[in-house]
Protein backbone atom coordinates (compact mmCIF):
# COMPACT_ATOMS: atom_id res chain seq x y z
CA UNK A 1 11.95 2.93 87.19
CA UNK A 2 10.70 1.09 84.23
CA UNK A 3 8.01 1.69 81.99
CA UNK A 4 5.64 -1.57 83.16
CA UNK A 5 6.39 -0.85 86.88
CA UNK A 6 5.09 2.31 86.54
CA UNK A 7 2.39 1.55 84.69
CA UNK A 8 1.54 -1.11 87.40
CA UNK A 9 1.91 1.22 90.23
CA UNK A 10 -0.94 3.69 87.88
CA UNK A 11 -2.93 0.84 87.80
CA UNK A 12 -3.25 0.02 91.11
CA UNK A 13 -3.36 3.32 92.29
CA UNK A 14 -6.44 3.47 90.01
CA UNK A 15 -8.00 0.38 91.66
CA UNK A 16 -8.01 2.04 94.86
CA UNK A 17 -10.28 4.45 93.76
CA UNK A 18 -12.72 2.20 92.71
CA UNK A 19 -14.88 -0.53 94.34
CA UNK A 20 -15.78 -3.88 92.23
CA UNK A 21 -19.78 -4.09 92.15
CA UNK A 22 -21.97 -7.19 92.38
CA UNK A 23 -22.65 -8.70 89.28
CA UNK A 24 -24.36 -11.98 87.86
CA UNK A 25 -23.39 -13.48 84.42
CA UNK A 26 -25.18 -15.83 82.58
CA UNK A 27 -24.56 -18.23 79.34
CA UNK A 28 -26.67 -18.57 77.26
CA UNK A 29 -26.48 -21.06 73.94
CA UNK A 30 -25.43 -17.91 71.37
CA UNK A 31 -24.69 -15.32 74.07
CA UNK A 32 -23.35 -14.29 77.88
CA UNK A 33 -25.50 -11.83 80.47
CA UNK A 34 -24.21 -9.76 82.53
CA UNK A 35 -26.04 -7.99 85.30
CA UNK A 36 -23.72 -5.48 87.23
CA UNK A 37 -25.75 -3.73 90.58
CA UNK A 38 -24.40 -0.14 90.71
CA UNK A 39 -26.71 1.33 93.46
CA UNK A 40 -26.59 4.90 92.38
CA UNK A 41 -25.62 5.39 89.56
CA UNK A 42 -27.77 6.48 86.55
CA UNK A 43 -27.52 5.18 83.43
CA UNK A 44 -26.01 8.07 81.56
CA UNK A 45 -23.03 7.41 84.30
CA UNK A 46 -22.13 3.66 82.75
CA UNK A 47 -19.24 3.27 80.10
CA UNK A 48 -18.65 -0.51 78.67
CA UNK A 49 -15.21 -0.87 77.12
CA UNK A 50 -13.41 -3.64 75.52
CA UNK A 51 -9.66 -4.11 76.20
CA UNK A 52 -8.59 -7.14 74.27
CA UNK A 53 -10.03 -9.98 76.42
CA UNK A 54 -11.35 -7.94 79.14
CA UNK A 55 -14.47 -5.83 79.65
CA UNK A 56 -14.20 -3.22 81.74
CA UNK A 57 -17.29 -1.82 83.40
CA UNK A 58 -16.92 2.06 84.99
CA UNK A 59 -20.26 3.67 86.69
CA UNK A 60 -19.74 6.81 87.91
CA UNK A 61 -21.94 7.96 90.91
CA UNK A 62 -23.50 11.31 91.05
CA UNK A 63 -21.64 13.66 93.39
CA UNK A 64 -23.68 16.22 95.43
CA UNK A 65 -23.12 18.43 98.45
CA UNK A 66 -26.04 18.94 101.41
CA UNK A 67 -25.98 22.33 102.88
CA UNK A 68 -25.55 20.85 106.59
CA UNK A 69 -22.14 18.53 104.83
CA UNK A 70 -20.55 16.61 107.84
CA UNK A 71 -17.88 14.03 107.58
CA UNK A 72 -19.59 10.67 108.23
CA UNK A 73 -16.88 8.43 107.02
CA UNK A 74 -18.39 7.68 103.60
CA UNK A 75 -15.62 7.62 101.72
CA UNK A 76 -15.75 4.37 101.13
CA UNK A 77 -19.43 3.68 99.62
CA UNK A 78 -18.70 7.25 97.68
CA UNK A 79 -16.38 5.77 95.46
CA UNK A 80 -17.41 4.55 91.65
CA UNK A 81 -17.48 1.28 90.47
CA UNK A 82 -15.11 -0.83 88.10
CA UNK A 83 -15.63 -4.10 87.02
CA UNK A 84 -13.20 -5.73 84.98
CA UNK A 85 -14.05 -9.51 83.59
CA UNK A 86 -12.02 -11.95 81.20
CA UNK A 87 -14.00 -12.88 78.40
């Protein structure tokens, strides 16, 4: 197996784990805003990084267990957030 296929497969395994959040992006004349809705997650669980081209966006919800836990099938809107744009 080569070295880029398995970094591929790593990648997209790590994708799976993650769900892309809503954002909104505006330009402005000397600057771009982004808005990303991560419905929570507080701020201390937000890391910004810079790849090159791309910023990546990773917000990390909050994990806690209720005494009366039951499986409800929430595995899906458990999962943190990634955002990756081209700049």
């Amino acid at each position: 197996m080569s070295t880029s296929s398995r970094h591929r497969r790593a990648y997209e395994a790590s994708n799976a784990t993650f769900r892309q959040p809503s954002y909104d992006c505006r330009e402005l004349p000397d600057a771009v805003t982004i808005v990303v809705y991560v419905p929570g997650v507080g701020a201390s669980g937000v890391e910004i990084e810079a790849y090159g081209p791309d910023l990546v966006i990773t917000a990390h919800k909050t994990r806690f267990v209720r005494v009366n836990w039951q499986g409800l099938n929430l595995e899906g809107s458990q999962r943190d957030y990634r955002l990756r744009l081209r700049l």
